[in-house]
C-alpha atoms as a PDB file:
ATOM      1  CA  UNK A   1      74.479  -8.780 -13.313  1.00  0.00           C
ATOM      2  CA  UNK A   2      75.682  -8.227 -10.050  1.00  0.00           C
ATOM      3  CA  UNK A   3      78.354  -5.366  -8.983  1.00  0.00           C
ATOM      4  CA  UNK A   4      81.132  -6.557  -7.204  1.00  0.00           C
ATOM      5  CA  UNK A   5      83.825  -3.272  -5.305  1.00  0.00           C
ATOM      6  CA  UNK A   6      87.074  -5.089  -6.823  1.00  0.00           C
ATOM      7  CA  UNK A   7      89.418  -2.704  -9.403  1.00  0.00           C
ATOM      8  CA  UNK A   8      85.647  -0.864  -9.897  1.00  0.00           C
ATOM      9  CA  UNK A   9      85.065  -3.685 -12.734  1.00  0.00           C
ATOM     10  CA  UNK A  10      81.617  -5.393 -13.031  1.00  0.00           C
ATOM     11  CA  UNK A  11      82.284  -9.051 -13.318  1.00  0.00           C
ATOM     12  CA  UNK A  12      80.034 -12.172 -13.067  1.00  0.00           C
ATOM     13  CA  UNK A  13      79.988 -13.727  -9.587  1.00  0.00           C
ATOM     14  CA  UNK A  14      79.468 -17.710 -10.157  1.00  0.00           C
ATOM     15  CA  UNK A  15      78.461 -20.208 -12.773  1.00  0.00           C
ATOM     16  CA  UNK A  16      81.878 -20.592 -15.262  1.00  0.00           C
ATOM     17  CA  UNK A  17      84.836 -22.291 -13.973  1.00  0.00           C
ATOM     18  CA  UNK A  18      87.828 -20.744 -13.175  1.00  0.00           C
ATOM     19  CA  UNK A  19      90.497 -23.016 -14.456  1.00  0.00           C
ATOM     20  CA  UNK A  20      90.944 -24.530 -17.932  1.00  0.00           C
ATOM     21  CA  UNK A  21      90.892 -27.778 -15.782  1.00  0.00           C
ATOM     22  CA  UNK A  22      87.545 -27.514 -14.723  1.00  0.00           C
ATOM     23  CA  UNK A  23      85.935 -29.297 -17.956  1.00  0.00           C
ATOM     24  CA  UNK A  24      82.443 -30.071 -15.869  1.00  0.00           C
ATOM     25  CA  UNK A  25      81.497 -26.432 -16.688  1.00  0.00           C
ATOM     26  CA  UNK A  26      78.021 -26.099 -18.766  1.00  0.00           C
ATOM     27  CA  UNK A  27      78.613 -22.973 -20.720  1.00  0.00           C
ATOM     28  CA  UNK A  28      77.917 -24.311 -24.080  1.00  0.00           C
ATOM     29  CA  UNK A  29      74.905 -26.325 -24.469  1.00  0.00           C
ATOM     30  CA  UNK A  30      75.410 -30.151 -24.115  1.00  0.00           C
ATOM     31  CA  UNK A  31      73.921 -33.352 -24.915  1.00  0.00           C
ATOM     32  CA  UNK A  32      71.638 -33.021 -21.604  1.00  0.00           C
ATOM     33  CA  UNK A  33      70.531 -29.267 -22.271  1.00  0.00           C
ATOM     34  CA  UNK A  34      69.707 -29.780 -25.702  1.00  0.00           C
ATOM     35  CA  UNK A  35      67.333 -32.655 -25.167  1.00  0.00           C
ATOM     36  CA  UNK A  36      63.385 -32.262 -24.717  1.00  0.00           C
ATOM     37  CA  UNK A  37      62.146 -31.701 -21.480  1.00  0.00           C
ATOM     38  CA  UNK A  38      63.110 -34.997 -19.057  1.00  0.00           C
ATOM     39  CA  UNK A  39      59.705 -36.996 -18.411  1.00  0.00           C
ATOM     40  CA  UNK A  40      60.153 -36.712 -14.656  1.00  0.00           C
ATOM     41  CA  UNK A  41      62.028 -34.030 -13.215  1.00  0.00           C
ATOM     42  CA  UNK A  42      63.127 -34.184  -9.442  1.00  0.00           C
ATOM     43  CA  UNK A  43      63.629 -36.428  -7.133  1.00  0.00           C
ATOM     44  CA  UNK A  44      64.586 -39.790  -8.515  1.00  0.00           C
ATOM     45  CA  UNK A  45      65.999 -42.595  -5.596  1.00  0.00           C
ATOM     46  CA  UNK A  46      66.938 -46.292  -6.248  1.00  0.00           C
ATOM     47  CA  UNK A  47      64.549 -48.713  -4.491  1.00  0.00           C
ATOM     48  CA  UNK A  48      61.802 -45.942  -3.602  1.00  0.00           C
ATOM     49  CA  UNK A  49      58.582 -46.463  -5.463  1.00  0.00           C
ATOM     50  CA  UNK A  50      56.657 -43.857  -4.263  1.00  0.00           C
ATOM     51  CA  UNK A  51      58.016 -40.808  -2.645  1.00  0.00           C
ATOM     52  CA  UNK A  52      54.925 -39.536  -1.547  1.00  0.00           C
ATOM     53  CA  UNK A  53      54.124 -42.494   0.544  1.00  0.00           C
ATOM     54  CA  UNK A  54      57.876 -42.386   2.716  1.00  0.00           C
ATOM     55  CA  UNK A  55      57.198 -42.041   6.596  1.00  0.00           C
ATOM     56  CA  UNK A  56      58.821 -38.975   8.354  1.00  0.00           C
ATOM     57  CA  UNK A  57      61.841 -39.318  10.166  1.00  0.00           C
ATOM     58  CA  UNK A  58      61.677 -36.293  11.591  1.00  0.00           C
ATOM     59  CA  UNK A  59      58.192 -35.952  13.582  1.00  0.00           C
ATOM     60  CA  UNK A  60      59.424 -32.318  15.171  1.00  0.00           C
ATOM     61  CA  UNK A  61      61.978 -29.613  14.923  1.00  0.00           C
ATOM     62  CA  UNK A  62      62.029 -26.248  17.189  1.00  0.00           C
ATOM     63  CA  UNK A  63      63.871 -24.126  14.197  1.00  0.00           C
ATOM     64  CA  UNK A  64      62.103 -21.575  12.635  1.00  0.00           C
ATOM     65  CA  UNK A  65      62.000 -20.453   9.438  1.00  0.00           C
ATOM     66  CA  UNK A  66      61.643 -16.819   9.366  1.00  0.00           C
ATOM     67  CA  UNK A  67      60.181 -16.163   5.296  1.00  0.00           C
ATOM     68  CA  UNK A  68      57.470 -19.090   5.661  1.00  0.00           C
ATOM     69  CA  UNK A  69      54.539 -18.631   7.552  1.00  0.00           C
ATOM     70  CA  UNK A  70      53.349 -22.556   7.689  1.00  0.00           C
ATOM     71  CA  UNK A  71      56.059 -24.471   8.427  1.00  0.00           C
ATOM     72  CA  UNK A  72      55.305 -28.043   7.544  1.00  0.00           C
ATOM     73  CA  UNK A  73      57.495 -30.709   8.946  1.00  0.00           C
ATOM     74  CA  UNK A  74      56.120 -33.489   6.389  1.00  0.00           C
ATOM     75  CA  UNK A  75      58.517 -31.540   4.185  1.00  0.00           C
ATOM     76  CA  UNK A  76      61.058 -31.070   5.518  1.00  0.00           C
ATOM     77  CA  UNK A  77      64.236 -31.952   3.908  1.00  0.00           C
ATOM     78  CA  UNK A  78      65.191 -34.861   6.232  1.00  0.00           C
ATOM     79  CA  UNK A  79      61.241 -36.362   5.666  1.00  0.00           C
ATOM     80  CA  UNK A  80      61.487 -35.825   1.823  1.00  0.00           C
ATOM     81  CA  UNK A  81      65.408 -37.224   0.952  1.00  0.00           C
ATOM     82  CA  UNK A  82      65.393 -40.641   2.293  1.00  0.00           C
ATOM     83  CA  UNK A  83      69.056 -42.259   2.502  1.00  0.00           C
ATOM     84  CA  UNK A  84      70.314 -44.827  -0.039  1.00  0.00           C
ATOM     85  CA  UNK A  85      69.718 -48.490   2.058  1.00  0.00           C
ATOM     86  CA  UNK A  86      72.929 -49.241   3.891  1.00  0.00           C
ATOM     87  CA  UNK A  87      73.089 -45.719   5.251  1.00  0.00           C
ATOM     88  CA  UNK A  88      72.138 -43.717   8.025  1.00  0.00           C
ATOM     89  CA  UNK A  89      72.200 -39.775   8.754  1.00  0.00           C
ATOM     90  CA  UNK A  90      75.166 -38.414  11.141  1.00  0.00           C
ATOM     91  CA  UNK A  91      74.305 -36.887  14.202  1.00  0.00           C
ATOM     92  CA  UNK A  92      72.799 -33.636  14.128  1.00  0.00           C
ATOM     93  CA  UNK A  93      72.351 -31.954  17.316  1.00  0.00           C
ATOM     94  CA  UNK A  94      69.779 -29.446  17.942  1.00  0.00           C
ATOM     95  CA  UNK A  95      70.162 -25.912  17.651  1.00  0.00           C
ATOM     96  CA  UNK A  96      72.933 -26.527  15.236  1.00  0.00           C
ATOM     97  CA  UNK A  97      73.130 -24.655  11.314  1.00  0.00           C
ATOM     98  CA  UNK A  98      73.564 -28.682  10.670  1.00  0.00           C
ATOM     99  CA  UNK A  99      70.113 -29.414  12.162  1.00  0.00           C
ATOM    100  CA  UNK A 100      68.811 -26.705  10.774  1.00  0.00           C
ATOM    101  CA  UNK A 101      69.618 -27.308   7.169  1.00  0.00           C
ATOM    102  CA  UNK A 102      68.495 -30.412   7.329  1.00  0.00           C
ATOM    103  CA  UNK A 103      64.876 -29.494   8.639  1.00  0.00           C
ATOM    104  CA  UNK A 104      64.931 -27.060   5.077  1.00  0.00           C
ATOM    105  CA  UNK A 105      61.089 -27.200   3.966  1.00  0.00           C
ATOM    106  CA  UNK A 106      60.934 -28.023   0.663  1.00  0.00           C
ATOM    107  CA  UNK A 107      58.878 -27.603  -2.467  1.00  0.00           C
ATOM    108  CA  UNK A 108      56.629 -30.383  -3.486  1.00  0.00           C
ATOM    109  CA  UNK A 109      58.422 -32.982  -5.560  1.00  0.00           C
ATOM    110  CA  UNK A 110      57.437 -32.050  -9.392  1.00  0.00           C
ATOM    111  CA  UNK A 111      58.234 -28.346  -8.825  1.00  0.00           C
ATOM    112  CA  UNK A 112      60.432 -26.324 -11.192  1.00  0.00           C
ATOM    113  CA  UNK A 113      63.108 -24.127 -10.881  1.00  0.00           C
ATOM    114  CA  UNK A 114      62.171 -20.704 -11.369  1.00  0.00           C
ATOM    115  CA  UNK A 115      64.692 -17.606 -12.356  1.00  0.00           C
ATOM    116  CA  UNK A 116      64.478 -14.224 -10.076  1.00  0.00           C
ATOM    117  CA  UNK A 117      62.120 -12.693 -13.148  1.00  0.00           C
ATOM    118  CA  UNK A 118      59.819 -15.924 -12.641  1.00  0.00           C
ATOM    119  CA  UNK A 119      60.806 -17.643 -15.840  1.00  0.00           C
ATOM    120  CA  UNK A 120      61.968 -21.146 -15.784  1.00  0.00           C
ATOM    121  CA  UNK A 121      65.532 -22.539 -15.924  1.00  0.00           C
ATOM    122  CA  UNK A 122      66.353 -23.910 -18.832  1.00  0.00           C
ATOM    123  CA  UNK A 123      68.067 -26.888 -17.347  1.00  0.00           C
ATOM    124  CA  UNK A 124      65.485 -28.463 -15.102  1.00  0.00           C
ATOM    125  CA  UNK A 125      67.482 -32.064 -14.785  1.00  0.00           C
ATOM    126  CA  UNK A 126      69.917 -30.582 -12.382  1.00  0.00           C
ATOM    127  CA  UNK A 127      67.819 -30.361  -9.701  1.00  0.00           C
ATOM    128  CA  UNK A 128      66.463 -33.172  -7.392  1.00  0.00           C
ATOM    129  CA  UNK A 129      64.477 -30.816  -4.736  1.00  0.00           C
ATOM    130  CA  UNK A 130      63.869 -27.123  -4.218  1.00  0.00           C
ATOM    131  CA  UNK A 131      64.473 -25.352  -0.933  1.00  0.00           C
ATOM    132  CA  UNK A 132      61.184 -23.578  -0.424  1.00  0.00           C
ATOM    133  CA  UNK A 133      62.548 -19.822   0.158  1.00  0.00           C
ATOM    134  CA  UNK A 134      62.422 -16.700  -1.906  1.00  0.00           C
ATOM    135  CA  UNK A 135      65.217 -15.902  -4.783  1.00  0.00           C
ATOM    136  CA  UNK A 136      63.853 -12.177  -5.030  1.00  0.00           C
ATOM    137  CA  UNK A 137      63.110 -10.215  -7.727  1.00  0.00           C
ATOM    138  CA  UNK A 138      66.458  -9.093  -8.926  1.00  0.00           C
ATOM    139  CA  UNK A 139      69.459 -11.039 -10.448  1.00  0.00           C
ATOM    140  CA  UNK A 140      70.927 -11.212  -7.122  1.00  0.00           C
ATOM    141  CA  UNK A 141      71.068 -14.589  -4.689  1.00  0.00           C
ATOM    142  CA  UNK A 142      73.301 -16.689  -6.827  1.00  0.00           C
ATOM    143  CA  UNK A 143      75.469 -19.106  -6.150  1.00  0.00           C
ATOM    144  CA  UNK A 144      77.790 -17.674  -2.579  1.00  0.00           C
ATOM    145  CA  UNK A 145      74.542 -15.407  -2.016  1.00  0.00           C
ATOM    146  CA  UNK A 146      72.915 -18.247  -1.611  1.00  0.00           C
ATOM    147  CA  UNK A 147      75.356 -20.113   0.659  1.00  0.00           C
ATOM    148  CA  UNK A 148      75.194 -16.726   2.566  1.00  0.00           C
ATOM    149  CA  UNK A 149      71.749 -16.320   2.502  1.00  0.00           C
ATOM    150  CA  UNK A 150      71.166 -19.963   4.404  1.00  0.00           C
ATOM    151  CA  UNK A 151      73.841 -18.902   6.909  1.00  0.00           C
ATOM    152  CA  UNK A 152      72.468 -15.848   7.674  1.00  0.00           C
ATOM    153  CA  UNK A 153      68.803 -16.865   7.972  1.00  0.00           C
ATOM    154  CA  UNK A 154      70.005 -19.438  10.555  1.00  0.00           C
ATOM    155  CA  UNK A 155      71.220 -16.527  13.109  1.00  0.00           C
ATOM    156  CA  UNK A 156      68.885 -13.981  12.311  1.00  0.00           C
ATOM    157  CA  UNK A 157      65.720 -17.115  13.321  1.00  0.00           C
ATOM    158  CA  UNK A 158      67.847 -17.515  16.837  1.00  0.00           C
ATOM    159  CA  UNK A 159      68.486 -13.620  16.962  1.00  0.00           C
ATOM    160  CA  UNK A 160      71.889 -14.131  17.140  1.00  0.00           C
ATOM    161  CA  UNK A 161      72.602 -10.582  15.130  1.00  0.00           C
ATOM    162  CA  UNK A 162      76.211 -10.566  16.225  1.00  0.00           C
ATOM    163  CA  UNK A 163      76.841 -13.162  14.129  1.00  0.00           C
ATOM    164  CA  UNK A 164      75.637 -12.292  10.959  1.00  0.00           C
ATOM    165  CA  UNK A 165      78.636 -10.640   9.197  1.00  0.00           C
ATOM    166  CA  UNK A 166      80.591 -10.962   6.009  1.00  0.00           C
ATOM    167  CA  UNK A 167      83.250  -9.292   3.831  1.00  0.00           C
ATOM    168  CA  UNK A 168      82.880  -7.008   0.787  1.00  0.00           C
ATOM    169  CA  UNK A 169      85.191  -7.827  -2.212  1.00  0.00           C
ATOM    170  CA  UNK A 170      87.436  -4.950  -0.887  1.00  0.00           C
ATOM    171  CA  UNK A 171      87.557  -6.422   2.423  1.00  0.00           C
ATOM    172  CA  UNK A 172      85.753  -4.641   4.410  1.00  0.00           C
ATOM    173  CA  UNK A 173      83.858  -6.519   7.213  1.00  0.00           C
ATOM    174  CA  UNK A 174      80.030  -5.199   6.986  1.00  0.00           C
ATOM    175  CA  UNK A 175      77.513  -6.864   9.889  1.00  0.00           C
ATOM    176  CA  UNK A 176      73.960  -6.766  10.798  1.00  0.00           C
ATOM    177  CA  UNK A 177      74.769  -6.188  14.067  1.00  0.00           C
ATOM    178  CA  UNK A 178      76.067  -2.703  12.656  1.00  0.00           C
ATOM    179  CA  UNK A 179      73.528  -2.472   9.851  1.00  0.00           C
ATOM    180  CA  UNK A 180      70.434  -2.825  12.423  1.00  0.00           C
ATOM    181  CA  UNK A 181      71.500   0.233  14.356  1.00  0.00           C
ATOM    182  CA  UNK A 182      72.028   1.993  11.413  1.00  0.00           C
ATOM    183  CA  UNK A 183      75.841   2.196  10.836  1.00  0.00           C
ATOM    184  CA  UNK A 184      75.223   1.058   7.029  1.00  0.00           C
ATOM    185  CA  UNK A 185      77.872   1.264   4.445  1.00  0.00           C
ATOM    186  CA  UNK A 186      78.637   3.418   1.491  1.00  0.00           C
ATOM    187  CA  UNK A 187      80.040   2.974  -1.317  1.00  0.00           C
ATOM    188  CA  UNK A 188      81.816   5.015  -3.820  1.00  0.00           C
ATOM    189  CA  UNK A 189      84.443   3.854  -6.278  1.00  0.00           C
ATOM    190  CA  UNK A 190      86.942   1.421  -4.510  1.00  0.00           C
ATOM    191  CA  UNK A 191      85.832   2.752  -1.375  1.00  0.00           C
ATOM    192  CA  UNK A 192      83.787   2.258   1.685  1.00  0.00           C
ATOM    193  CA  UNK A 193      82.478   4.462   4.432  1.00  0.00           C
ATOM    194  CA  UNK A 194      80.218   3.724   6.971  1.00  0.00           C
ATOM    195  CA  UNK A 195      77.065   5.866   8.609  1.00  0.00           C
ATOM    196  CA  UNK A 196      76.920   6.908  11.660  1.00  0.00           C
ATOM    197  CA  UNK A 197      75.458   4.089  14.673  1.00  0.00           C
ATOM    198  CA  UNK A 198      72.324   5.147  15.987  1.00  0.00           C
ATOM    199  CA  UNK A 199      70.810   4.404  19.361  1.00  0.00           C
ATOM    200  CA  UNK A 200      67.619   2.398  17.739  1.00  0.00           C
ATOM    201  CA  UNK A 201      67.619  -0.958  16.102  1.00  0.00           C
ATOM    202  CA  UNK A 202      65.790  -1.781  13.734  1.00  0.00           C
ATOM    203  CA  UNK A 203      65.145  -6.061  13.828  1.00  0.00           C
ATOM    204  CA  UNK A 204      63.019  -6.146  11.344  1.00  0.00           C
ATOM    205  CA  UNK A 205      63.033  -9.231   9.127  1.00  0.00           C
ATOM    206  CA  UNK A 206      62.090  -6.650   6.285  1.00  0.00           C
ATOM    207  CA  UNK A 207      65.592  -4.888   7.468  1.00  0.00           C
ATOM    208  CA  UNK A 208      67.805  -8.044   7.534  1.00  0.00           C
ATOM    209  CA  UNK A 209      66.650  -8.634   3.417  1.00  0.00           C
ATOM    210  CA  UNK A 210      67.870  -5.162   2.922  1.00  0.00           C
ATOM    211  CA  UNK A 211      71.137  -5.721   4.443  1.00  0.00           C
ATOM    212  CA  UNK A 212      71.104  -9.402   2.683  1.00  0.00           C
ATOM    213  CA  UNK A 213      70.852  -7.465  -0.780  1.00  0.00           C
ATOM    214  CA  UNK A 214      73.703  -5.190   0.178  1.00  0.00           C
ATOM    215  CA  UNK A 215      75.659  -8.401   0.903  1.00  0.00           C
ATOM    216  CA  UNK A 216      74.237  -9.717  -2.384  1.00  0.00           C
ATOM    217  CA  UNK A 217      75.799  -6.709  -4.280  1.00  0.00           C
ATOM    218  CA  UNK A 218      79.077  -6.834  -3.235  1.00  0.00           C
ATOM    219  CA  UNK A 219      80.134  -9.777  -1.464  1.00  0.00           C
ATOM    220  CA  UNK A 220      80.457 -13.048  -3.974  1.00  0.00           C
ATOM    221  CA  UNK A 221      82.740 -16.012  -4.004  1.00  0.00           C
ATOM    222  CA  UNK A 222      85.957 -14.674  -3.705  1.00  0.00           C
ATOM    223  CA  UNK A 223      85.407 -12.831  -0.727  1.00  0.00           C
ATOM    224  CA  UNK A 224      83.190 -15.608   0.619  1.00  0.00           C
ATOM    225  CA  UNK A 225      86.543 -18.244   0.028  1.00  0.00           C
ATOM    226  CA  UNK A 226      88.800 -15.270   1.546  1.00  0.00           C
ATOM    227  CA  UNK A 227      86.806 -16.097   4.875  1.00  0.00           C
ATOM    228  CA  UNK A 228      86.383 -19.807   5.025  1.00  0.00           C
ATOM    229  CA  UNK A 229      89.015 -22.142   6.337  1.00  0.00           C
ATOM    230  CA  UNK A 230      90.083 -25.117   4.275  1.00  0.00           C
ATOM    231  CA  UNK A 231      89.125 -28.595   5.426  1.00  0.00           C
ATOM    232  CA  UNK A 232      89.802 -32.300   4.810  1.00  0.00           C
ATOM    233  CA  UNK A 233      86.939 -33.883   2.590  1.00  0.00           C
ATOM    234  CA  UNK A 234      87.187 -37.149   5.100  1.00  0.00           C
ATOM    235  CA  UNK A 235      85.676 -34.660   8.096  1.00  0.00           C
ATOM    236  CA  UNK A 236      82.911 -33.041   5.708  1.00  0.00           C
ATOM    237  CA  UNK A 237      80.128 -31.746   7.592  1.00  0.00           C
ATOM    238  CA  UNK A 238      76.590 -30.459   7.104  1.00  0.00           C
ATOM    239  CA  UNK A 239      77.360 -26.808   6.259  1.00  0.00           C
ATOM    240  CA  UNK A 240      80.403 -26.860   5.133  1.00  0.00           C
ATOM    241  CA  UNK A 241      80.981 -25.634   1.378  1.00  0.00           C
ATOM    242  CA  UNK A 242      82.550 -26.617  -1.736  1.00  0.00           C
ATOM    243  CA  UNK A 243      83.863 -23.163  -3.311  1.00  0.00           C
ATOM    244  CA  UNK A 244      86.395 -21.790  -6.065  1.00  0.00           C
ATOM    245  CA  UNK A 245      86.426 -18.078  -5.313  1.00  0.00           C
ATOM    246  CA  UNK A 246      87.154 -16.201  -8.339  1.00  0.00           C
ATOM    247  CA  UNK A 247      86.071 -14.271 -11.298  1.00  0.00           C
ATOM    248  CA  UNK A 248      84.313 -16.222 -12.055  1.00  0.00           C
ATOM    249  CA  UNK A 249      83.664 -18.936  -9.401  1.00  0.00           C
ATOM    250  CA  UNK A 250      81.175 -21.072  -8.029  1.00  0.00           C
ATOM    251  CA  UNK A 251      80.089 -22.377  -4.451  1.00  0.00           C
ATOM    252  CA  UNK A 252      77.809 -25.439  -3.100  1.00  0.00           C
ATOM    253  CA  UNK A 253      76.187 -26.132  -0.066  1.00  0.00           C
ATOM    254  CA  UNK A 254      76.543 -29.458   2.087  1.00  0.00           C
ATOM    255  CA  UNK A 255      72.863 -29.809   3.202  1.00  0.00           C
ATOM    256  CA  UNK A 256      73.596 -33.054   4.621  1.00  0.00           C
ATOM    257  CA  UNK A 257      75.607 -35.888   5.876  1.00  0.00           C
ATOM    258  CA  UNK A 258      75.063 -39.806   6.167  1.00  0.00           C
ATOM    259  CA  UNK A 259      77.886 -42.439   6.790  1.00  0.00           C
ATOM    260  CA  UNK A 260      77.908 -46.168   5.953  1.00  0.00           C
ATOM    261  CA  UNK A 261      75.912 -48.599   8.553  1.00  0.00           C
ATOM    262  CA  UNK A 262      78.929 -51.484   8.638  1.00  0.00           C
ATOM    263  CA  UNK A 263      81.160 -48.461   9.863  1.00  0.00           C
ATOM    264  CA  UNK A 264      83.410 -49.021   6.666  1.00  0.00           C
ATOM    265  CA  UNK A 265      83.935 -45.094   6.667  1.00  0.00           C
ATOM    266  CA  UNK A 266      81.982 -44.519   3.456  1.00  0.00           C
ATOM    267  CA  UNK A 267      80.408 -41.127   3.568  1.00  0.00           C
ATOM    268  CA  UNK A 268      77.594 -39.728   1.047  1.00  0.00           C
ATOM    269  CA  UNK A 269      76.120 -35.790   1.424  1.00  0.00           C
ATOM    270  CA  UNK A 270      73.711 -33.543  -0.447  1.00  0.00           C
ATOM    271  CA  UNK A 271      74.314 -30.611  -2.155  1.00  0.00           C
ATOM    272  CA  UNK A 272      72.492 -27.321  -2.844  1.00  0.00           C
ATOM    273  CA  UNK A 273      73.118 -24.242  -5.140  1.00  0.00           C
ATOM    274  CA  UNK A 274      71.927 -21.293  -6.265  1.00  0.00           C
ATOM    275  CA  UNK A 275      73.306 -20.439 -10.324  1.00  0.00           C
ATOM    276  CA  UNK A 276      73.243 -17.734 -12.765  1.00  0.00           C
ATOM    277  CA  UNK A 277      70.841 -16.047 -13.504  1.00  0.00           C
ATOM    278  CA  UNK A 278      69.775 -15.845  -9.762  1.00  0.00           C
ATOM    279  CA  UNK A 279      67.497 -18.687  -9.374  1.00  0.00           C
ATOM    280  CA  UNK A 280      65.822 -20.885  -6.797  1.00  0.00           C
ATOM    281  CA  UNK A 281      68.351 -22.558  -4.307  1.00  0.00           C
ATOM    282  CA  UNK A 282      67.681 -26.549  -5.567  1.00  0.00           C
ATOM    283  CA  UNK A 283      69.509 -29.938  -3.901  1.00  0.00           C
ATOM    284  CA  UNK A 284      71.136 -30.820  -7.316  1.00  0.00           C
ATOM    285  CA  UNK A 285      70.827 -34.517  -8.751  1.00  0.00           C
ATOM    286  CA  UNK A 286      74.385 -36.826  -8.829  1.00  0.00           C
ATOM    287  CA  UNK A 287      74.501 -37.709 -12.962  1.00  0.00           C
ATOM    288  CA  UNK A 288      77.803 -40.085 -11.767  1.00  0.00           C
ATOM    289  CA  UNK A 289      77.809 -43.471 -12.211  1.00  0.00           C
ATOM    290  CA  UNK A 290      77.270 -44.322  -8.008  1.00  0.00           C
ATOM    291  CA  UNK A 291      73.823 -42.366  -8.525  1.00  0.00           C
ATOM    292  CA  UNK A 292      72.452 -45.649  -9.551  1.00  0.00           C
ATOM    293  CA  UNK A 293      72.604 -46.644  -6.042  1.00  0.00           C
ATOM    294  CA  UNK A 294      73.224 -43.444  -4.072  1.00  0.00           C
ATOM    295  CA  UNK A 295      70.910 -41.195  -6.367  1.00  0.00           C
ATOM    296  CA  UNK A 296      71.094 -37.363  -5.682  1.00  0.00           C
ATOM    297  CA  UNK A 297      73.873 -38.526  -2.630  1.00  0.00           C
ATOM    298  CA  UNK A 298      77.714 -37.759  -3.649  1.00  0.00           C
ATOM    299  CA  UNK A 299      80.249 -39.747  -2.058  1.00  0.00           C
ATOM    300  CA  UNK A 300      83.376 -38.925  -1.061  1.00  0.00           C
ATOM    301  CA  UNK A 301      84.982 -41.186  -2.550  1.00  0.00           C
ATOM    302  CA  UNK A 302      85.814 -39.146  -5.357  1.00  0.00           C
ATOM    303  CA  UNK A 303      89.138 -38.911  -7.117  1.00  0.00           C
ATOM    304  CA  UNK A 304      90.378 -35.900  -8.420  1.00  0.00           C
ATOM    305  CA  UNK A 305      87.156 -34.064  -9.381  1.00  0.00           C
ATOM    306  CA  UNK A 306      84.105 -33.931  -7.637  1.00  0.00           C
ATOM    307  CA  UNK A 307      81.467 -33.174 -10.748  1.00  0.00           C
ATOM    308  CA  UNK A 308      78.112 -32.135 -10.058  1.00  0.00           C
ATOM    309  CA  UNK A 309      76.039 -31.322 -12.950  1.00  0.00           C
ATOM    310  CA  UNK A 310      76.895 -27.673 -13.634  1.00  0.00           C
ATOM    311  CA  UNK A 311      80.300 -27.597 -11.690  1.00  0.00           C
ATOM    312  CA  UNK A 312      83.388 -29.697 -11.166  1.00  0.00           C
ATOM    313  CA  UNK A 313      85.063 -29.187  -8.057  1.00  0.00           C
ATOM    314  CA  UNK A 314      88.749 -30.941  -6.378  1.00  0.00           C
ATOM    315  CA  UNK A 315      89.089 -31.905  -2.654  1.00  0.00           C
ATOM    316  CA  UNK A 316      90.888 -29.251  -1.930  1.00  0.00           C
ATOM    317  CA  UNK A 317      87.638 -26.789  -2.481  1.00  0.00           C
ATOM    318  CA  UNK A 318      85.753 -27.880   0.761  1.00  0.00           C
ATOM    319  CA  UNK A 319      85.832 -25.217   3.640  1.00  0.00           C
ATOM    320  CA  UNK A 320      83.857 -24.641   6.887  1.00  0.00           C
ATOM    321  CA  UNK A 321      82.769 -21.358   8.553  1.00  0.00           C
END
């Protein structure tokens, strides 16, 4: 359980929704967790065959990926998700956190989701791919950990430390750009002090998951909504993020974007999540009706609820950085 510096009261950071409204919420056991294990779990899109056998769109990418050491393009995100026919991806240039995310290697297509102690998920329909990246060993990089977590890895690969910052519970603004010349902070009760800044900095990718764990602790969705600025869901973005801050709450990843050939405005995206327990951040499968031709694309063409399959979100949750 993680600790969160709000009224000193340990609460749960993500997974239960935070309105009676919010009826998408899997905290019993349903239909689809009680049944056996599905027969094929992963990837499933209409009009592909063979998954294996799609041709990259993406030959080359100049992002880096700081916790893999062989970066394979072949599987990549944008190589391994093909778009629903009709569709095409939106413009991503390079350089971008956009570009980036969608250049995510991924695990190979009959993976599972794994929990932080290494035990499996019990729900392994939700997810259509798995982001290959560490969840750690501790019940940590949930849901707006792991929304953080992709944000911060994109600065930290282009050294931009300046811009790798976010906000305690109680507020208070805590950066690796600090953290790396040692001004770290401390905690006690309801309130936070901060070391002294040394002359030294200490880069070290082994430093930045130390800071990311402090984050982890006491940063969640509340403070992570606190920071983002609301948007319209007809100007959704790759990187932008669906998100109920709260006590509970829950956040999601837009991984990426594609818009309707014939120009008619339709717009589909992916989503990805980390849950509770801390678990491996997955692209989640669409179990609504336009999944039988959109598959694990959401459109936004969505009434009141957007309902993913552990989650239901309105348009009013989408926010940007």
């Amino acid at each position: 359980m993680k600790k969160l510096l709000y009224l000193c009261v340990i609460l749960i950071a993500c997974g239960e929704p935070s309105e009676p409204s919010r009826s998408n919420e899997l905290s019993e056991p349903s239909e689809l967790s009680e049944l056996n294990e599905p027969e094929t779990i992963g990837l499933q899109m209409p009009n592909v065959e063979r998954l294996e056998d799609l041709p990259n769109v993406s030959a080359s990418t100049i992002n880096k990926y700081t916790w893999i050491d062989n970066y394979d393009i072949s599987m990549a995100l944008i190589n391994r998700i093909p778009v629903p026919e009709g569709y095409q991806r939106m413009n991503a240039s390079e350089n971008t956190f956009g570009d980036w995310l969608r250049h995510l290697p991924l695990k190979p297509y009959d993976t599972k989701v794994l929990l932080f102690n290494g035990e499996e998920k019990p729900r392994q329909d939700v997810h259509a791919a798995i982001v290959n990246i560490d969840v750690g060993n501790k019940d940590l990089q949930q849901c707006a950990d792991a929304v953080m977590r992709l944000k911060a890895e994109y600065h930290y690969s282009r050294q931009e430390y300046d811009k790798i910052h976010f906000n305690f519970t109680s507020g208070d603004k805590v950066s690796f750009d600090d953290w790396r010349f040692g001004r770290k902070p401390k905690v006690k009760g309801n309130s936070v002090t901060f070391s002294a800044r040394t002359a030294t900095a200490d880069n070290s990718y082994a430093n930045f998951k130390q800071y990311m764990n402090m984050i982890f602790l006491y940063a969640g969705t509340y403070s992570v909504s606190q920071e983002l600025k609301k948007k319209d869901v007809s100007d959704i973005q790759i990187g932008d993020v669906f998100i109920v801050g709260g006590f509970p709450g829950h956040a999601m990843i837009v991984v990426d974007v594609a818009k309707d050939k014939k120009n008619t405005g339709k717009t589909i995206f992916l989503l990805a999540q980390s849950y509770m327990p801390a678990q491996n951040i997955h692209i989640v499968n669409n179990f609504n009706a336009e999944s039988a031709d959109l598959g694990c694309w959401f459109s936004t063409d969505f009434s009141n609820f957007l309902e993913t399959p552990e989650y239901s979100f309105t348009r009013n949750d989408l926010k940007h950085w």
